[in-house]
Each structure stands twice: as C-alpha cells, then as structure tokens.
N, C-alpha and C. Protein backbone atom coordinates (compact mmCIF):
# COMPACT_ATOMS: atom_id res chain seq x y z
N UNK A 1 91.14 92.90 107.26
CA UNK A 1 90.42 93.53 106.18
C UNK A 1 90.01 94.93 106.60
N UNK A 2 90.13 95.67 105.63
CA UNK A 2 89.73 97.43 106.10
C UNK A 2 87.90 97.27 106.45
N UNK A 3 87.54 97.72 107.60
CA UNK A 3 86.69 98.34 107.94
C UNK A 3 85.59 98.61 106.75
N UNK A 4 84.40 97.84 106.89
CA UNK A 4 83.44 98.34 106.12
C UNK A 4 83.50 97.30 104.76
N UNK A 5 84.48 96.79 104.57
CA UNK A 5 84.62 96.06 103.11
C UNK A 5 83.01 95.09 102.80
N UNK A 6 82.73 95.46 102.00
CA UNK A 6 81.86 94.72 101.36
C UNK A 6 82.42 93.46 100.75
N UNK A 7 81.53 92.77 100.35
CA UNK A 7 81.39 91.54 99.61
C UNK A 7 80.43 91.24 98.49
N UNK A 8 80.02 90.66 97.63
CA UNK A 8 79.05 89.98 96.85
C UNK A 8 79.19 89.01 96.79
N UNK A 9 77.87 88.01 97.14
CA UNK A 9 77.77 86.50 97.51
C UNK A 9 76.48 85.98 96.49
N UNK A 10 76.54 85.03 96.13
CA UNK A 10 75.81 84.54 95.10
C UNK A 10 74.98 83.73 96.07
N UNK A 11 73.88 84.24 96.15
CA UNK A 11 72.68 82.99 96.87
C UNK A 11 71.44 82.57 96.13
N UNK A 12 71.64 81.52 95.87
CA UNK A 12 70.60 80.88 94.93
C UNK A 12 70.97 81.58 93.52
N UNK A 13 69.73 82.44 92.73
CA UNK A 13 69.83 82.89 91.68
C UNK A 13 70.73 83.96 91.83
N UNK A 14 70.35 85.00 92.83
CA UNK A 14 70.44 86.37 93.46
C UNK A 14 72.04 86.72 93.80
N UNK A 15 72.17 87.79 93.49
CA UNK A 15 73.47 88.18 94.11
C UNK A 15 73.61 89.52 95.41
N UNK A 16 73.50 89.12 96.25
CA UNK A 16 73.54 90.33 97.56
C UNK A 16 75.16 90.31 98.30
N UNK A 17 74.67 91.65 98.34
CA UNK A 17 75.76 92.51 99.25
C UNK A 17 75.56 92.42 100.67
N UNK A 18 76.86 92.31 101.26
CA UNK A 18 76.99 92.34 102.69
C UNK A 18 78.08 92.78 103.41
N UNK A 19 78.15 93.66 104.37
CA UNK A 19 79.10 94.62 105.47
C UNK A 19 79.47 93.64 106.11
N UNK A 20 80.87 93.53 106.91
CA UNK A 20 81.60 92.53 107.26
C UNK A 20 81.44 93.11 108.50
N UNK A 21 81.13 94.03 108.61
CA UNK A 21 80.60 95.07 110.10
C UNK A 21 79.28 94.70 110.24
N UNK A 22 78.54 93.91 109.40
CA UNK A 22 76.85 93.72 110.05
C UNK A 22 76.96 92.02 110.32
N UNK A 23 78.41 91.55 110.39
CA UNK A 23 78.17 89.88 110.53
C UNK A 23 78.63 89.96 112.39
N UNK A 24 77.56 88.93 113.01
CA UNK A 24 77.63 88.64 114.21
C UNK A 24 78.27 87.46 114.62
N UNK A 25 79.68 87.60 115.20
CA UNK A 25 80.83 86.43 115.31
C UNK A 25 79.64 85.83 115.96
N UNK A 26 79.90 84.28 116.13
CA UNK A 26 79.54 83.30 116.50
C UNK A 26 80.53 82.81 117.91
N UNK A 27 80.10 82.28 118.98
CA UNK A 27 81.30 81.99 119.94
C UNK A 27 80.67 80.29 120.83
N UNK A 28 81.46 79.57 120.69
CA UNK A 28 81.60 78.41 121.06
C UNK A 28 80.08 78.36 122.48
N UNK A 29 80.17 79.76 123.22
CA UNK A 29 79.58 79.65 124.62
C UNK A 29 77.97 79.82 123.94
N UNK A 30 77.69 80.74 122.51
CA UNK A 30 76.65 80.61 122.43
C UNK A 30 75.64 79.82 121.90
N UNK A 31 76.35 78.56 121.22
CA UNK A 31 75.87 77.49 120.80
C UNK A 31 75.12 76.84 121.85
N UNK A 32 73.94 75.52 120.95
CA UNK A 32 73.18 74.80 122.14
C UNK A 32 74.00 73.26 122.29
N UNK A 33 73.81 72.64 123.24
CA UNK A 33 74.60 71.90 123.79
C UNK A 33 74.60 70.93 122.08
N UNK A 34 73.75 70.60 121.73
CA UNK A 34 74.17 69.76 120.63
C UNK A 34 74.96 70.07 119.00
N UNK A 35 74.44 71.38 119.05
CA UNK A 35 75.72 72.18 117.99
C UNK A 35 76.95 71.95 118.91
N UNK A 36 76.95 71.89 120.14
CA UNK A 36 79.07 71.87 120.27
C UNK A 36 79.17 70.41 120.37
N UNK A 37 78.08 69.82 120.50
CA UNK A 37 78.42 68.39 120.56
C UNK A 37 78.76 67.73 119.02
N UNK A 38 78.18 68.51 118.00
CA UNK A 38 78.83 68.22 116.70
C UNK A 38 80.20 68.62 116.22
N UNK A 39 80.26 69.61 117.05
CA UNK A 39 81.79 70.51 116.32
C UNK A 39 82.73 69.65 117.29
N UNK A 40 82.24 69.30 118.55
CA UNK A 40 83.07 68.40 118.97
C UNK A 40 83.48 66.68 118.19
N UNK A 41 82.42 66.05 117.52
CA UNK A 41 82.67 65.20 116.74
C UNK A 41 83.41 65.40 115.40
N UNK A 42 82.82 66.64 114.79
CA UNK A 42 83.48 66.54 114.08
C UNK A 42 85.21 66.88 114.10
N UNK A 43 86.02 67.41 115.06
CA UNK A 43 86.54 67.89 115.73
C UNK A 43 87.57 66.85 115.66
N UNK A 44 87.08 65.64 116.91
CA UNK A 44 87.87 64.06 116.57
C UNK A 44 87.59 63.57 115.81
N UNK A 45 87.21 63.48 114.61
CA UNK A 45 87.08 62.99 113.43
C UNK A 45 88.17 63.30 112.55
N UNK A 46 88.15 65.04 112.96
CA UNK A 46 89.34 65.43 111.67
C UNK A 46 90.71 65.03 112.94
N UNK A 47 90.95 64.78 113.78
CA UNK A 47 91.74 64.60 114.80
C UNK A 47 92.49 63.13 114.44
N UNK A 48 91.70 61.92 114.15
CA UNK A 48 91.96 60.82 113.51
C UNK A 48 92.45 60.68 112.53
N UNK A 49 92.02 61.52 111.39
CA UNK A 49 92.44 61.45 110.17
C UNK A 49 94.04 62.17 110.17
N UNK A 50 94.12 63.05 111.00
CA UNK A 50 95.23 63.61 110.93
C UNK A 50 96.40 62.69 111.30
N UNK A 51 95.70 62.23 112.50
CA UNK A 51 97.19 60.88 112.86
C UNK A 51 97.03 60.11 111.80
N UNK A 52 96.11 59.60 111.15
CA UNK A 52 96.53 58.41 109.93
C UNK A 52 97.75 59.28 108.98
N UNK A 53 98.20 60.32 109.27
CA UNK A 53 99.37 60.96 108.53
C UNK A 53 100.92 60.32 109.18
N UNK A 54 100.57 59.96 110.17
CA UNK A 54 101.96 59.35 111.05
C UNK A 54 102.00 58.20 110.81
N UNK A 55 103.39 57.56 111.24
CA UNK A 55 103.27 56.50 111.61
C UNK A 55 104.69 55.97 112.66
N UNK A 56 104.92 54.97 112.55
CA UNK A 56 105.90 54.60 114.00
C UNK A 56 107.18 53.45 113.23
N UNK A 57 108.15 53.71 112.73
CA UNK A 57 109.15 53.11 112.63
C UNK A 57 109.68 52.14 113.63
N UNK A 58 110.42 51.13 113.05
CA UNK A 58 110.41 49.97 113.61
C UNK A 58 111.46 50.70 115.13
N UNK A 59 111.96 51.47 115.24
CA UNK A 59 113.06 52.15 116.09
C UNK A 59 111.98 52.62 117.31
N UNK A 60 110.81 52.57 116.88
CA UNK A 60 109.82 53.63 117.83
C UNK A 60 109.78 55.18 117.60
N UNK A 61 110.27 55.53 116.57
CA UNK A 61 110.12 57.23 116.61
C UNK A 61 109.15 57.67 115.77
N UNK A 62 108.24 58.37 115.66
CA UNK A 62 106.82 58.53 115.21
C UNK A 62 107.23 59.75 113.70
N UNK A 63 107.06 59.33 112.50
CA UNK A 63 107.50 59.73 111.42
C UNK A 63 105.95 60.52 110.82
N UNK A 64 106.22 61.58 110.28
CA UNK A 64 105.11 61.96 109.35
C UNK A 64 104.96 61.53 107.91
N UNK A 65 104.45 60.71 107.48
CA UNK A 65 104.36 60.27 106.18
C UNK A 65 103.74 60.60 105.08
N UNK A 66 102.21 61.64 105.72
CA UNK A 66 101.81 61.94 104.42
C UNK A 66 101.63 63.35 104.99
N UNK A 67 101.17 64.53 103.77
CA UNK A 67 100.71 65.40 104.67
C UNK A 67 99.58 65.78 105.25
N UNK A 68 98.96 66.74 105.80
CA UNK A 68 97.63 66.51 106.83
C UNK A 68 96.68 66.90 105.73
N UNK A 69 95.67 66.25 106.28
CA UNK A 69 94.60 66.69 105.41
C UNK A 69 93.86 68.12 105.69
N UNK A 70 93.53 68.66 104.93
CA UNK A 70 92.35 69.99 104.62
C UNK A 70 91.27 69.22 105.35
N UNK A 71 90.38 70.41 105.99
CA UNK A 71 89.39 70.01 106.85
C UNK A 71 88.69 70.35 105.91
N UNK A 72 86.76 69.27 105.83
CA UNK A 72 86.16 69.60 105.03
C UNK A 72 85.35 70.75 105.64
C-alpha cells in the first residue's frame, strides 16, 4: 500500500481516521507468555481442522477431500 494511505473505520457510532504509518506491528517476541499461549492454541486448533480435509484411501495414499477451511 502507498505510504501514508489512510483509512476510515467505523467504531461504535463514530467514524475515525487512521495512518497506516501510525499502526505499531505487533511481533510474536512482544507478547506475554499467555497471549502466545493462545495463538498457540488457537494455532492447533485451526491445524486439526485442516487435516479433517484429508483423508487416507484404502491403498494408503493421503487424498484431499474437502477444501481447507478459512481461519476464523
């Protein structure tokens, strides 16, 4: 995205503006141990659901059957 792009975000009633240059990435190291301990659950959660997309033919060769799901 070009430098500087704005946005308008609907919060609550209100509608505010925001610089994509004033948002502060987030990084895995600065989380506290129990925020990564969620992203880690949720993590194998969507990890499970994804294999319920496979499955294993009577031959043994591992087939994709449905497609993967969208993470919520």
């Amino acid at each position: 995205m070009p430098s500087g792009t704005r946005f308008k975000t609907k919060i609550g009633m209100a509608t505010s503006d925001f610089d994509l240059e004033n948002v502060i990435p987030v990084t895995e190291a600065s989380l506290k141990e129990e925020q990564k301990q969620a992203i880690a659950k949720a993590m194998e959660d969507y990890k499970q659901q994804c294999l319920k997309s496979f499955s294993i033919n009577r031959s043994g060769e591992v087939i994709q059957k449905d497609a993967l799901p969208m993470p919520r």
